[in-house]
Structure formats: structure tokens, C-alpha cells
PDBML (XML) file of the C-alpha atoms, coordinates in Angstrom:
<?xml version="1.0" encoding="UTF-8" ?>
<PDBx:datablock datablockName="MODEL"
   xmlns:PDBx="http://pdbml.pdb.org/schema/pdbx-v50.xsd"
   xmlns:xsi="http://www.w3.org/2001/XMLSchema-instance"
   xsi:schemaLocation="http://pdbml.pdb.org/schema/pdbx-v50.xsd pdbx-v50.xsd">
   <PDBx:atom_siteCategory>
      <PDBx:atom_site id="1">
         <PDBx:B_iso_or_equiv>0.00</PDBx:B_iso_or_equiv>
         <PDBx:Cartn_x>7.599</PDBx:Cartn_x>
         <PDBx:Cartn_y>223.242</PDBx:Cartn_y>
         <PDBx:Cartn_z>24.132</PDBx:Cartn_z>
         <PDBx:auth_asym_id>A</PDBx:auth_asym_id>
         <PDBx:auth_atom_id>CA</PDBx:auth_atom_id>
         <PDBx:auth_comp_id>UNK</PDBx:auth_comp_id>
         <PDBx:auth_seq_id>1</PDBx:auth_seq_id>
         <PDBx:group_PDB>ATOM</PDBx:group_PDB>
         <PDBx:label_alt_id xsi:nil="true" />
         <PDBx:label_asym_id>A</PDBx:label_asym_id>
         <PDBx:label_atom_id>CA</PDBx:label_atom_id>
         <PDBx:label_comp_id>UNK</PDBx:label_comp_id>
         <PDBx:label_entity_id>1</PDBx:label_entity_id>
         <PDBx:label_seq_id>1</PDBx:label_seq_id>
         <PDBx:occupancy>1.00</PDBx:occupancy>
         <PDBx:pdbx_PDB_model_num>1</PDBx:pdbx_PDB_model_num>
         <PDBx:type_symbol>C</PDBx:type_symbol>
      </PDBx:atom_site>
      <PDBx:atom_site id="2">
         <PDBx:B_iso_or_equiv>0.00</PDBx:B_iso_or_equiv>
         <PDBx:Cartn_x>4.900</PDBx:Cartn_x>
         <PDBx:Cartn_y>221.448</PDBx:Cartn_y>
         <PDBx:Cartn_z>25.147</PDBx:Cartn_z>
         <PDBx:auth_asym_id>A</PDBx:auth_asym_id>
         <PDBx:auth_atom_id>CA</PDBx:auth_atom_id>
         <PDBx:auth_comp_id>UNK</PDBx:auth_comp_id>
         <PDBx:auth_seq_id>2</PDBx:auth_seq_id>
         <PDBx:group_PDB>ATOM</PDBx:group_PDB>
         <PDBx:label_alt_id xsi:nil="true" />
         <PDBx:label_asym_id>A</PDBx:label_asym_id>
         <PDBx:label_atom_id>CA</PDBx:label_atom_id>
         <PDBx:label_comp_id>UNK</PDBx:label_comp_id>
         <PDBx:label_entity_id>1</PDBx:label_entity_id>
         <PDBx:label_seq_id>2</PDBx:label_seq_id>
         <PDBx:occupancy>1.00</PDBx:occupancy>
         <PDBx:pdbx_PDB_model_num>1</PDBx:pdbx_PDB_model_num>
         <PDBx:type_symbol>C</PDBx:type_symbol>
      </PDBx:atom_site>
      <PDBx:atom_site id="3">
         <PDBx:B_iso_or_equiv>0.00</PDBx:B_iso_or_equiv>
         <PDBx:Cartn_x>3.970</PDBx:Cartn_x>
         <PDBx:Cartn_y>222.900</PDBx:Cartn_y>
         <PDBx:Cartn_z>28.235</PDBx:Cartn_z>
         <PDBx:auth_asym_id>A</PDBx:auth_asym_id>
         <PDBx:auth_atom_id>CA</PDBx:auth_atom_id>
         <PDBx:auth_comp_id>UNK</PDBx:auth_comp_id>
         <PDBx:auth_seq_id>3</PDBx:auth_seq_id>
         <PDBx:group_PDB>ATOM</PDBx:group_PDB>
         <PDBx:label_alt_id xsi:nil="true" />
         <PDBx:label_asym_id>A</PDBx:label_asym_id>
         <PDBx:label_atom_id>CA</PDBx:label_atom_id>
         <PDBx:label_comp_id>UNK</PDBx:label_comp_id>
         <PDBx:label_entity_id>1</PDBx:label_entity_id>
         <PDBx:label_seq_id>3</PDBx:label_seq_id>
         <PDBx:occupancy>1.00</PDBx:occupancy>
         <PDBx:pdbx_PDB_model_num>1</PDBx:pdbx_PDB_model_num>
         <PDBx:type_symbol>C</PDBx:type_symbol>
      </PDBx:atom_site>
      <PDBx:atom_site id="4">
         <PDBx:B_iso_or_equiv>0.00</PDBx:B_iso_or_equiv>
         <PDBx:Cartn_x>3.462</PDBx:Cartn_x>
         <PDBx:Cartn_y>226.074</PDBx:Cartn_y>
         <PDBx:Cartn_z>26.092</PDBx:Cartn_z>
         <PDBx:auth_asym_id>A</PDBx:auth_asym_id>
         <PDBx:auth_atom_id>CA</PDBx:auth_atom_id>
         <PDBx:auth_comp_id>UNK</PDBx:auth_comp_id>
         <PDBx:auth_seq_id>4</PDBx:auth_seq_id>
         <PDBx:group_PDB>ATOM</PDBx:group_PDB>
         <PDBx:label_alt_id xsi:nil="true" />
         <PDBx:label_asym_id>A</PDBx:label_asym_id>
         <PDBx:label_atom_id>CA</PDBx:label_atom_id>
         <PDBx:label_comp_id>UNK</PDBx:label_comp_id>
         <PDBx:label_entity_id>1</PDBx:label_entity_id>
         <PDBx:label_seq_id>4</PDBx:label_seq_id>
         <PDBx:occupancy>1.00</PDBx:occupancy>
         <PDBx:pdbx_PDB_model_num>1</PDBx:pdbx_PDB_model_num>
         <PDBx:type_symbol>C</PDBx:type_symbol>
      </PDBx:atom_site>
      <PDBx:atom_site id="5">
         <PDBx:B_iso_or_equiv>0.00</PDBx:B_iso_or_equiv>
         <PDBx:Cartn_x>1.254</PDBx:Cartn_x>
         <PDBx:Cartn_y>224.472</PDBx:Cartn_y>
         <PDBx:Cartn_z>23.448</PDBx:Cartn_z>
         <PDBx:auth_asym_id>A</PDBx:auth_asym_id>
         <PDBx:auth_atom_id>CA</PDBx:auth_atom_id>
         <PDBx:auth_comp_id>UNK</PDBx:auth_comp_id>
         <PDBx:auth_seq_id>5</PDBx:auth_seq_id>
         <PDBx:group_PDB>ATOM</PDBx:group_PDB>
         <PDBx:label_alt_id xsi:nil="true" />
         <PDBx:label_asym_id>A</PDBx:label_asym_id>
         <PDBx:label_atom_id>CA</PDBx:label_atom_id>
         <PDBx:label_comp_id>UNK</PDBx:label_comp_id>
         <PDBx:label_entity_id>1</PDBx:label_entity_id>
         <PDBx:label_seq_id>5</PDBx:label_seq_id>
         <PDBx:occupancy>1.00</PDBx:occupancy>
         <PDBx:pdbx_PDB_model_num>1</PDBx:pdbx_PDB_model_num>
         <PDBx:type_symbol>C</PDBx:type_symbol>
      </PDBx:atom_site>
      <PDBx:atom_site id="6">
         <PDBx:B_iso_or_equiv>0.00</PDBx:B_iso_or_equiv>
         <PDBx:Cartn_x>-0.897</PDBx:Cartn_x>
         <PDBx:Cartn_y>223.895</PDBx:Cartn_y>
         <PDBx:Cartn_z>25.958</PDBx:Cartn_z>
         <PDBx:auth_asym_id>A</PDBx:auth_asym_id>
         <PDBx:auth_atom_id>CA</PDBx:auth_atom_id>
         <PDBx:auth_comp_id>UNK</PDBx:auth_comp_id>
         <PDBx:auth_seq_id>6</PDBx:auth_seq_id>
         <PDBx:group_PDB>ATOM</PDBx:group_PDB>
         <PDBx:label_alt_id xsi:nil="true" />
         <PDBx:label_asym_id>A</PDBx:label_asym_id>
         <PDBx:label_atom_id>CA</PDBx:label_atom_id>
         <PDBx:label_comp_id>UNK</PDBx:label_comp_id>
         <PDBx:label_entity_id>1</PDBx:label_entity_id>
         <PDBx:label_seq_id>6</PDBx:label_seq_id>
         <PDBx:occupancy>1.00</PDBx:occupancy>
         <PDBx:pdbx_PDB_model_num>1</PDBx:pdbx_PDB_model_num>
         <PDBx:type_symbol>C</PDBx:type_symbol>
      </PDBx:atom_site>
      <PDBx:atom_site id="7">
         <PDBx:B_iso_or_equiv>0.00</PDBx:B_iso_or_equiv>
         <PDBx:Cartn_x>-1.167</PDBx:Cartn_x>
         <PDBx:Cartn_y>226.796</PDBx:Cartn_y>
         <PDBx:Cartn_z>27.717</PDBx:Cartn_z>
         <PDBx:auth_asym_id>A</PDBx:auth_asym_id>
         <PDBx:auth_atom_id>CA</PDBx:auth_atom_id>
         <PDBx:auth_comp_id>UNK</PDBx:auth_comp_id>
         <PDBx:auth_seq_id>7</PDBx:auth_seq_id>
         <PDBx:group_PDB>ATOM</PDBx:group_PDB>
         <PDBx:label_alt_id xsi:nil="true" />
         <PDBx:label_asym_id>A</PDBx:label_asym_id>
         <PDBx:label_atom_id>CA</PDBx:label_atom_id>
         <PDBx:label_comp_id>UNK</PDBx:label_comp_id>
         <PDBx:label_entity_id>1</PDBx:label_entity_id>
         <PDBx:label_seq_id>7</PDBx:label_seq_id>
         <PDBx:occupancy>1.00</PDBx:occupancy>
         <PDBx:pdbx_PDB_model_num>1</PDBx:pdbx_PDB_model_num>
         <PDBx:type_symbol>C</PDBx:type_symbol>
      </PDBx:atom_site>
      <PDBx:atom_site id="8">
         <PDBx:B_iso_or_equiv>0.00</PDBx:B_iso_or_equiv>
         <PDBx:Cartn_x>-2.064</PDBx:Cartn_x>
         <PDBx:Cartn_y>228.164</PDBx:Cartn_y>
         <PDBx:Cartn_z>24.567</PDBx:Cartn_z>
         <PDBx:auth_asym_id>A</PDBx:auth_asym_id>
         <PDBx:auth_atom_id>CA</PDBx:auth_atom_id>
         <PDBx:auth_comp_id>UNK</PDBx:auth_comp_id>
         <PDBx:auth_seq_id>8</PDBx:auth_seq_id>
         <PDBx:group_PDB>ATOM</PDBx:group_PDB>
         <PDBx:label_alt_id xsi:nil="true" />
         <PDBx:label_asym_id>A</PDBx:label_asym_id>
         <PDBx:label_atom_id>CA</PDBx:label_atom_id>
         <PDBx:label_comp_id>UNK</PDBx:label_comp_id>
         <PDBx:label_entity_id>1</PDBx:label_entity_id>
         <PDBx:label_seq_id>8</PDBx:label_seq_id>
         <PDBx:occupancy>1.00</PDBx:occupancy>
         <PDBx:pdbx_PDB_model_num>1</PDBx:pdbx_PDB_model_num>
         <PDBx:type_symbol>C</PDBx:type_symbol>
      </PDBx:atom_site>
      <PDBx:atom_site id="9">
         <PDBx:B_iso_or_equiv>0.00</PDBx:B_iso_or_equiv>
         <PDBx:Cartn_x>-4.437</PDBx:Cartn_x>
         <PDBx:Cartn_y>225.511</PDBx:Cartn_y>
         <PDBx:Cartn_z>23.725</PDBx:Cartn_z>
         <PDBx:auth_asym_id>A</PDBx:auth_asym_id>
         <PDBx:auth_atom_id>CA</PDBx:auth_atom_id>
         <PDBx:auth_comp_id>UNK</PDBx:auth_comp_id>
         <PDBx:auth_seq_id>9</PDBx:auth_seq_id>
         <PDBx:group_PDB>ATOM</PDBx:group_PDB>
         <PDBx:label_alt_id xsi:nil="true" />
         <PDBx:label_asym_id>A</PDBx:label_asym_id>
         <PDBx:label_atom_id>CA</PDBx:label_atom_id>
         <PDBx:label_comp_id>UNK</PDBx:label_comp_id>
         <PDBx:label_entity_id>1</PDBx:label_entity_id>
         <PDBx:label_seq_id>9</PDBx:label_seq_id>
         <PDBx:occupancy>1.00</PDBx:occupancy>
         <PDBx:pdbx_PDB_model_num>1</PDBx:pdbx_PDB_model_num>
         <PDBx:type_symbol>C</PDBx:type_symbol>
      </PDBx:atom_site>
      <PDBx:atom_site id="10">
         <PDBx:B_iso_or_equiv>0.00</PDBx:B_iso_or_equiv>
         <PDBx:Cartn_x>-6.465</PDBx:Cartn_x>
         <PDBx:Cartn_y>225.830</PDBx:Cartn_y>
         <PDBx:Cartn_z>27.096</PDBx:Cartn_z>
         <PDBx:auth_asym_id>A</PDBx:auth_asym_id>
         <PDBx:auth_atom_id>CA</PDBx:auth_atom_id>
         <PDBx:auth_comp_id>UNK</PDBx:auth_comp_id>
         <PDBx:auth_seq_id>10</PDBx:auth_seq_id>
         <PDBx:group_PDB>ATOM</PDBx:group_PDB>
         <PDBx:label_alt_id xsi:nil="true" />
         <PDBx:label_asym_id>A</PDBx:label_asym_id>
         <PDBx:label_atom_id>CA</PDBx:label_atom_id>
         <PDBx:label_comp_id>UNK</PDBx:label_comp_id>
         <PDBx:label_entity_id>1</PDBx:label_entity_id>
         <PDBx:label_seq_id>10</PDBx:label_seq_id>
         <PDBx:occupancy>1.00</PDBx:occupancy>
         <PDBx:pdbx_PDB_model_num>1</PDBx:pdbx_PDB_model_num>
         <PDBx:type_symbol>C</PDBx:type_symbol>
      </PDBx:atom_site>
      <PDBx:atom_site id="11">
         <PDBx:B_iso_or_equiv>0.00</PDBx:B_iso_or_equiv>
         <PDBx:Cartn_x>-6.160</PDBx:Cartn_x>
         <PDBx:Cartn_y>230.219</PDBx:Cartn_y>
         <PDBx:Cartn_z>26.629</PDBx:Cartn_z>
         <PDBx:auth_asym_id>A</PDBx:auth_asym_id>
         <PDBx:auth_atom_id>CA</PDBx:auth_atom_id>
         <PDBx:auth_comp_id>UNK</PDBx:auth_comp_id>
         <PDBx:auth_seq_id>11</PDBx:auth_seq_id>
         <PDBx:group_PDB>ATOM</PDBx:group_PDB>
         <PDBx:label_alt_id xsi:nil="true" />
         <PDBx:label_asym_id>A</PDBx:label_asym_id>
         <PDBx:label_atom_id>CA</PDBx:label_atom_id>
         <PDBx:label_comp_id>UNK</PDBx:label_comp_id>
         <PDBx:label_entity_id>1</PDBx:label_entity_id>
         <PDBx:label_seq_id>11</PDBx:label_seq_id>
         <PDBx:occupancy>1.00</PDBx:occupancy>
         <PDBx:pdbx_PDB_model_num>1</PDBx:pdbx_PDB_model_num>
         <PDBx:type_symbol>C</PDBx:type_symbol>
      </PDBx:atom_site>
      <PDBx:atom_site id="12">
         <PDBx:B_iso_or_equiv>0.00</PDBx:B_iso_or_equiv>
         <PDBx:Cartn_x>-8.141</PDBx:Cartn_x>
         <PDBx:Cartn_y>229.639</PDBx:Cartn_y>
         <PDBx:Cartn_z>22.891</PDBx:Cartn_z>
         <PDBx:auth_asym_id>A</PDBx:auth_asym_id>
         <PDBx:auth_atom_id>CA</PDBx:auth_atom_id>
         <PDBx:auth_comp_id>UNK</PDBx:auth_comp_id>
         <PDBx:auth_seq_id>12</PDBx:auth_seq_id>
         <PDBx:group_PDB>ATOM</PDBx:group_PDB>
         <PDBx:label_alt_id xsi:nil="true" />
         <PDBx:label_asym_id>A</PDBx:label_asym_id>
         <PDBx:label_atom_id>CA</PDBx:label_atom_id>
         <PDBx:label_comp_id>UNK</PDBx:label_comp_id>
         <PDBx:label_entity_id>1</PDBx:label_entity_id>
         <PDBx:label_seq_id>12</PDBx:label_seq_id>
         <PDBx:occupancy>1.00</PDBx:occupancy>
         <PDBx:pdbx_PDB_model_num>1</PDBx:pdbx_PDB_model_num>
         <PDBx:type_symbol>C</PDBx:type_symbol>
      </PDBx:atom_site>
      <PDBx:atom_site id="13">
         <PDBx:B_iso_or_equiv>0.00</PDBx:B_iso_or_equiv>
         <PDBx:Cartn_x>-10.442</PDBx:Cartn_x>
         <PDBx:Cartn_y>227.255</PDBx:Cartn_y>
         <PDBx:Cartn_z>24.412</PDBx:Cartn_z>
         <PDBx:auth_asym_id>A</PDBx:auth_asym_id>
         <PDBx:auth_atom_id>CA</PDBx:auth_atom_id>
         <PDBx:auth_comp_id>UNK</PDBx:auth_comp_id>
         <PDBx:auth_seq_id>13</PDBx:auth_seq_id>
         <PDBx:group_PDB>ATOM</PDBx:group_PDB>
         <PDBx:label_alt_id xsi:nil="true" />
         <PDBx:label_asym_id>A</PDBx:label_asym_id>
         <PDBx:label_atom_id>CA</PDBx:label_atom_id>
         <PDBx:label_comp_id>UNK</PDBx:label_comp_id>
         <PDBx:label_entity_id>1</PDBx:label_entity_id>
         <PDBx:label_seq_id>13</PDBx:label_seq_id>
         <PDBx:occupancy>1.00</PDBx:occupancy>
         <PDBx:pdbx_PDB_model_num>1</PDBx:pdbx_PDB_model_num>
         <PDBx:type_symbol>C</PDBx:type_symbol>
      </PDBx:atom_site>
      <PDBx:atom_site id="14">
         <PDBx:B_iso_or_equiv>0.00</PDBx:B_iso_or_equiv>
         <PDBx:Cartn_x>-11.431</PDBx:Cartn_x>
         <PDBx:Cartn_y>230.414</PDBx:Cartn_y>
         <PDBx:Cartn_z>27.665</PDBx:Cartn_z>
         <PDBx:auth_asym_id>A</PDBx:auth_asym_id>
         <PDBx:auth_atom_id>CA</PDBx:auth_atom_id>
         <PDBx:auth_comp_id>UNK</PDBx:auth_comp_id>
         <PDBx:auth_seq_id>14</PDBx:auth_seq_id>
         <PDBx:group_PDB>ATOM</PDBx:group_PDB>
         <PDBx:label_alt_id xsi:nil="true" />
         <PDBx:label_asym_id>A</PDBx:label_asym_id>
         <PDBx:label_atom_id>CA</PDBx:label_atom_id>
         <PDBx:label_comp_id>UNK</PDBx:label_comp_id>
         <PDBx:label_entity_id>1</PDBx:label_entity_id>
         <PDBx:label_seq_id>14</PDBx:label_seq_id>
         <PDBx:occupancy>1.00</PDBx:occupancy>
         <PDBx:pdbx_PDB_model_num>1</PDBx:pdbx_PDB_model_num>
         <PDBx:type_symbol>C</PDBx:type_symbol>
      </PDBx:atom_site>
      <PDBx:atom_site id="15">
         <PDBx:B_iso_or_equiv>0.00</PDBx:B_iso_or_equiv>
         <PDBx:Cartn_x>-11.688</PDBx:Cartn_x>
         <PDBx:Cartn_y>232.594</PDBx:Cartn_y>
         <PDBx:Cartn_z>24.666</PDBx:Cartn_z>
         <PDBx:auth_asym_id>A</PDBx:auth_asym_id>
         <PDBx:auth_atom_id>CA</PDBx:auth_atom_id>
         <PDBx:auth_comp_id>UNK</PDBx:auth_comp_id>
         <PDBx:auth_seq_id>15</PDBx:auth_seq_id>
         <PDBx:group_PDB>ATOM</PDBx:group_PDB>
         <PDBx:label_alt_id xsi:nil="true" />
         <PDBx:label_asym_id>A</PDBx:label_asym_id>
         <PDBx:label_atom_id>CA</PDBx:label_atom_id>
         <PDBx:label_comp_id>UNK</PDBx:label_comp_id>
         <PDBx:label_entity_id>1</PDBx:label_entity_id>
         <PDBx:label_seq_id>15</PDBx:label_seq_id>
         <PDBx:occupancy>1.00</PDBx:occupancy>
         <PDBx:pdbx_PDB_model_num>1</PDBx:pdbx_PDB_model_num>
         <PDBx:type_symbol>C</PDBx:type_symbol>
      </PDBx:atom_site>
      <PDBx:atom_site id="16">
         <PDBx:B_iso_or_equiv>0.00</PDBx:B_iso_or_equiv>
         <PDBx:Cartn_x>-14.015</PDBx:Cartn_x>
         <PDBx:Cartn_y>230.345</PDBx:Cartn_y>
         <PDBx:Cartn_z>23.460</PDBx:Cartn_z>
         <PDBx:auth_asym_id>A</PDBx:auth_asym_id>
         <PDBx:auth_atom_id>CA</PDBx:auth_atom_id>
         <PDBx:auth_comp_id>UNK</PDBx:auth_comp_id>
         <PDBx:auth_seq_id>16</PDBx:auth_seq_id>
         <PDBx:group_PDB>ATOM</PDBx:group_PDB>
         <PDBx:label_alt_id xsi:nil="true" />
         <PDBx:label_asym_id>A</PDBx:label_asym_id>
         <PDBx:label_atom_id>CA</PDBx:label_atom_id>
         <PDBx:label_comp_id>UNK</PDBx:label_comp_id>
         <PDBx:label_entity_id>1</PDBx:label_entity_id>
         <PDBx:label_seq_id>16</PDBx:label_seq_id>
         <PDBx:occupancy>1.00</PDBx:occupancy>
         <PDBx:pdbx_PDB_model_num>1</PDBx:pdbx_PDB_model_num>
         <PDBx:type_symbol>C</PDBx:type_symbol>
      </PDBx:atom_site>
      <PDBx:atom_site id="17">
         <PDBx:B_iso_or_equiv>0.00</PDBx:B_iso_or_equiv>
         <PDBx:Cartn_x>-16.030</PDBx:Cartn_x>
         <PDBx:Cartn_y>230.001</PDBx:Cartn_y>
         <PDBx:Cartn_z>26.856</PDBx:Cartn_z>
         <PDBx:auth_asym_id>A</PDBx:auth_asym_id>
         <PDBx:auth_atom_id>CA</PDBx:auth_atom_id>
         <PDBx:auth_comp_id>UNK</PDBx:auth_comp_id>
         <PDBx:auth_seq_id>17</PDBx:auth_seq_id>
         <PDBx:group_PDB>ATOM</PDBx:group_PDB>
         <PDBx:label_alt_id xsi:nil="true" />
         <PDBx:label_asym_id>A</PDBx:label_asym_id>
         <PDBx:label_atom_id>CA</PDBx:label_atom_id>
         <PDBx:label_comp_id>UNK</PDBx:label_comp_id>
         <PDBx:label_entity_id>1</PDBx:label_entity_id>
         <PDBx:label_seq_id>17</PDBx:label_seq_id>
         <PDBx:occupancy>1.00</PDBx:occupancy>
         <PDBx:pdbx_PDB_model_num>1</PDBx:pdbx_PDB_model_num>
         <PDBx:type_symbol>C</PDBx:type_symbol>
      </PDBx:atom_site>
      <PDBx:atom_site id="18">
         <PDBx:B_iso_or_equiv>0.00</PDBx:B_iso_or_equiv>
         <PDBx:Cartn_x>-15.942</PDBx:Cartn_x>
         <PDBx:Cartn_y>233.384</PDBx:Cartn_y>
         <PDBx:Cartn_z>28.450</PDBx:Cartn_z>
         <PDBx:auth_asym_id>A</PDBx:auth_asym_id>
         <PDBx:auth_atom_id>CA</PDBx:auth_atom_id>
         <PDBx:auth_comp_id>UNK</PDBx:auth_comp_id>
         <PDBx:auth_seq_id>18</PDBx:auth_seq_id>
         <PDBx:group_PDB>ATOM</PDBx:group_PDB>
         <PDBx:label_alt_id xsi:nil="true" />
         <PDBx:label_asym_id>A</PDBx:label_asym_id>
         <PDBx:label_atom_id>CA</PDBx:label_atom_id>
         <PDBx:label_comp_id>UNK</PDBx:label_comp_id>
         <PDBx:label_entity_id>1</PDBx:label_entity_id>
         <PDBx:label_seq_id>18</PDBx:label_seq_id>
         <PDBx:occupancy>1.00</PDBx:occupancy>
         <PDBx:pdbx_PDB_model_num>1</PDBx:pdbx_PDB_model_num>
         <PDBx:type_symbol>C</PDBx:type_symbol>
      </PDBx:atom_site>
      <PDBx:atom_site id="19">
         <PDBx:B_iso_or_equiv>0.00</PDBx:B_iso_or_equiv>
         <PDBx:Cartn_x>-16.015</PDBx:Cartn_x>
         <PDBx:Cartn_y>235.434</PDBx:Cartn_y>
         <PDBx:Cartn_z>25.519</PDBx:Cartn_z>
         <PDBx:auth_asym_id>A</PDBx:auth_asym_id>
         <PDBx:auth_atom_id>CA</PDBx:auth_atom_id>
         <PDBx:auth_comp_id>UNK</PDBx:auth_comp_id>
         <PDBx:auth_seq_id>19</PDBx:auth_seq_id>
         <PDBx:group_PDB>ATOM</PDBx:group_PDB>
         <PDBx:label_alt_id xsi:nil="true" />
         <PDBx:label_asym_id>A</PDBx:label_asym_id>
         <PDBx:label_atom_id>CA</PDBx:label_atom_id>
         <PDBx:label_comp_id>UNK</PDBx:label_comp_id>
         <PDBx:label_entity_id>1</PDBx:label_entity_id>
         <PDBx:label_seq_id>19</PDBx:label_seq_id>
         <PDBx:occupancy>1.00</PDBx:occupancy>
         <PDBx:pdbx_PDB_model_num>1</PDBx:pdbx_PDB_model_num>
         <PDBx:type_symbol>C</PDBx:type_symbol>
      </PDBx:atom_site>
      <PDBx:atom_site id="20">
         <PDBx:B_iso_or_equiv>0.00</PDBx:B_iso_or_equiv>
         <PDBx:Cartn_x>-17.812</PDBx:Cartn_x>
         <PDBx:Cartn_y>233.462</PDBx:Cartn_y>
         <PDBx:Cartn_z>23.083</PDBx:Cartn_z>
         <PDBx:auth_asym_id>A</PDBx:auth_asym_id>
         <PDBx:auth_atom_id>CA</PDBx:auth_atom_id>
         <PDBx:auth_comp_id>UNK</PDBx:auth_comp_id>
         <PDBx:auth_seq_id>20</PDBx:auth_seq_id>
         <PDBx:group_PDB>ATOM</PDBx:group_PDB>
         <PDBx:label_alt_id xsi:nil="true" />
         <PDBx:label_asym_id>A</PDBx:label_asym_id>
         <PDBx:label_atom_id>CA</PDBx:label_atom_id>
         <PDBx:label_comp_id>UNK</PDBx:label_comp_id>
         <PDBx:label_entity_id>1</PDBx:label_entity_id>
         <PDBx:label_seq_id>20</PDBx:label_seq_id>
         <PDBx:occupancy>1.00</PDBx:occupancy>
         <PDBx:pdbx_PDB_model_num>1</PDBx:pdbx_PDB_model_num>
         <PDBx:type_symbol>C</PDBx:type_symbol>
      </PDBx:atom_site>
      <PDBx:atom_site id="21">
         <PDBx:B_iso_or_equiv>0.00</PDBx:B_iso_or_equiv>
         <PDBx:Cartn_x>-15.055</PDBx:Cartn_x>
         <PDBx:Cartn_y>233.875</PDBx:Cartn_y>
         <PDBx:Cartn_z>20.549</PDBx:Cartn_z>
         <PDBx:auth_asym_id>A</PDBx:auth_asym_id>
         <PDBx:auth_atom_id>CA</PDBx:auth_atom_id>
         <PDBx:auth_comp_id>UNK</PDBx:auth_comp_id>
         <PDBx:auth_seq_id>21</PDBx:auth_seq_id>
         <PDBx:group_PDB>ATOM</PDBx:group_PDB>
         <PDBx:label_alt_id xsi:nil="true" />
         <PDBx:label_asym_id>A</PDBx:label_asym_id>
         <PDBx:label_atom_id>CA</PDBx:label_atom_id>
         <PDBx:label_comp_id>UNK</PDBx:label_comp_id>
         <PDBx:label_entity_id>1</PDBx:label_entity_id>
         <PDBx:label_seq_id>21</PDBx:label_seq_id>
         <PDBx:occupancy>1.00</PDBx:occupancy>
         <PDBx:pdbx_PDB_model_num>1</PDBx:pdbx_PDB_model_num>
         <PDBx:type_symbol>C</PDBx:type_symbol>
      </PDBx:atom_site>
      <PDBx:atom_site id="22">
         <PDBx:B_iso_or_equiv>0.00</PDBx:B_iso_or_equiv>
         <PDBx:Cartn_x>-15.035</PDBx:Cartn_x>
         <PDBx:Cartn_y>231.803</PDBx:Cartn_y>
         <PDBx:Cartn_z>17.693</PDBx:Cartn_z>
         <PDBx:auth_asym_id>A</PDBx:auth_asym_id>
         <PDBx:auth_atom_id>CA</PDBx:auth_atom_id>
         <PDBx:auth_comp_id>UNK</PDBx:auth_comp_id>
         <PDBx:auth_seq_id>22</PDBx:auth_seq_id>
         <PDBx:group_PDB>ATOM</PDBx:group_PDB>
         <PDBx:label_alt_id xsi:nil="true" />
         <PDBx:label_asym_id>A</PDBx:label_asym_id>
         <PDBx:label_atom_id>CA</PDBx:label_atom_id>
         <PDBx:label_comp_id>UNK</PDBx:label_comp_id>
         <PDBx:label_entity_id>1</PDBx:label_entity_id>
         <PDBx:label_seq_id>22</PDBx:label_seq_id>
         <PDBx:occupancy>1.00</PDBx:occupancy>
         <PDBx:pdbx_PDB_model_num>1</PDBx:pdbx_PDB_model_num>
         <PDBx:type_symbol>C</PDBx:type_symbol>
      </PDBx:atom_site>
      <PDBx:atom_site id="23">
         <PDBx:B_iso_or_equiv>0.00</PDBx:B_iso_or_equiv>
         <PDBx:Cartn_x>-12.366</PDBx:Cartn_x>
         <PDBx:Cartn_y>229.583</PDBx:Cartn_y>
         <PDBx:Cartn_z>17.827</PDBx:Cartn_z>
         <PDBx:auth_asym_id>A</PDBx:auth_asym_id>
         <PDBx:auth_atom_id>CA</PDBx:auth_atom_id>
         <PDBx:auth_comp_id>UNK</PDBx:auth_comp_id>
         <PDBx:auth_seq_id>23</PDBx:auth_seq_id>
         <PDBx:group_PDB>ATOM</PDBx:group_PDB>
         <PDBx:label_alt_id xsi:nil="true" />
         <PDBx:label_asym_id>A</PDBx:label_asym_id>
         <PDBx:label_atom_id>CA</PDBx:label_atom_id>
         <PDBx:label_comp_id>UNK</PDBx:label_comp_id>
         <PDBx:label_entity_id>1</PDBx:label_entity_id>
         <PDBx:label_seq_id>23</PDBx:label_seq_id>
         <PDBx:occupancy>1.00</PDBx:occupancy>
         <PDBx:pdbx_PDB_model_num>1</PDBx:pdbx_PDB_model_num>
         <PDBx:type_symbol>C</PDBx:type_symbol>
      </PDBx:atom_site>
      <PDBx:atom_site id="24">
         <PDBx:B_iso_or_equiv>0.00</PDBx:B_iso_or_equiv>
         <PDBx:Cartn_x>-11.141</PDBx:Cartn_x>
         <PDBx:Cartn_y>226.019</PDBx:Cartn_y>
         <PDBx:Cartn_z>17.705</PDBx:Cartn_z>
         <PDBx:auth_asym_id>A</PDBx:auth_asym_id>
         <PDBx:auth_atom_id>CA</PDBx:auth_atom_id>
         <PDBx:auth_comp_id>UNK</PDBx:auth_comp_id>
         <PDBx:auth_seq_id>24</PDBx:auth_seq_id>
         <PDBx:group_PDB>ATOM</PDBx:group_PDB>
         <PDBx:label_alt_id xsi:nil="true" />
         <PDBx:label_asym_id>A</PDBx:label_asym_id>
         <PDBx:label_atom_id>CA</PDBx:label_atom_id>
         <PDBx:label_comp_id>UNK</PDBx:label_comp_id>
         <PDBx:label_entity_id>1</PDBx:label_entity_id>
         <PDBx:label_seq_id>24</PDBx:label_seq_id>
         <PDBx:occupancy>1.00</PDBx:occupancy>
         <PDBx:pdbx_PDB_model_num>1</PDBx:pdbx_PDB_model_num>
         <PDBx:type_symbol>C</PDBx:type_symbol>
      </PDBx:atom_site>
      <PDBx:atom_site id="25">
         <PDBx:B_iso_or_equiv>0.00</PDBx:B_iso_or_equiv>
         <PDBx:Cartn_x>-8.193</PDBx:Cartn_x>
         <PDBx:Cartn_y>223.940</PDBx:Cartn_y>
         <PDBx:Cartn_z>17.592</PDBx:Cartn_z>
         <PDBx:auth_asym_id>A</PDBx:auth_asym_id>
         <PDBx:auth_atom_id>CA</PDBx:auth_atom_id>
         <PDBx:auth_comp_id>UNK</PDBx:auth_comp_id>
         <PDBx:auth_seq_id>25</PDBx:auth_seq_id>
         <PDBx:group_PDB>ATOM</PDBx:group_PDB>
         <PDBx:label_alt_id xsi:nil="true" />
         <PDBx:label_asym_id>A</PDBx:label_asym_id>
         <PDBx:label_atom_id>CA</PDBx:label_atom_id>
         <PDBx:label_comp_id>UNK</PDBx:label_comp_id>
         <PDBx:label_entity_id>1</PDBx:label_entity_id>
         <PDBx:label_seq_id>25</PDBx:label_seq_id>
         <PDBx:occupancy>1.00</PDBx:occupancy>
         <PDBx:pdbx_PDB_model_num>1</PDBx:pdbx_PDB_model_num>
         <PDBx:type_symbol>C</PDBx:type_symbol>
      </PDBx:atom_site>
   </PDBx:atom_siteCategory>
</PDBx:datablock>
């Protein structure tokens, strides 16, 4: 369970980086 919330966390926070998407958590 947890090992998925944070691939998910660290996925939002590339979004973030690379894309510039407006996110946070």
C-alpha cells in the first residue's frame, strides 16, 4: 500500500518538474 502511495507521490511531484503541472500533495 505504501510502496504505491509513493510511487504516486514521486509521479505528481515529475509532473510537477518536467511538465510544469500544477500540482501538490
Amino acid at each position: 500500500y505504501s510502496a504505491s502511495k509513493a510511487a504516486a507521490d514521486l509521479l505528481v511531484l515529475s509532473y510537477a518538474n518536467t511538465f510544469g503541472t500544477p500540482c501538490m500533495i
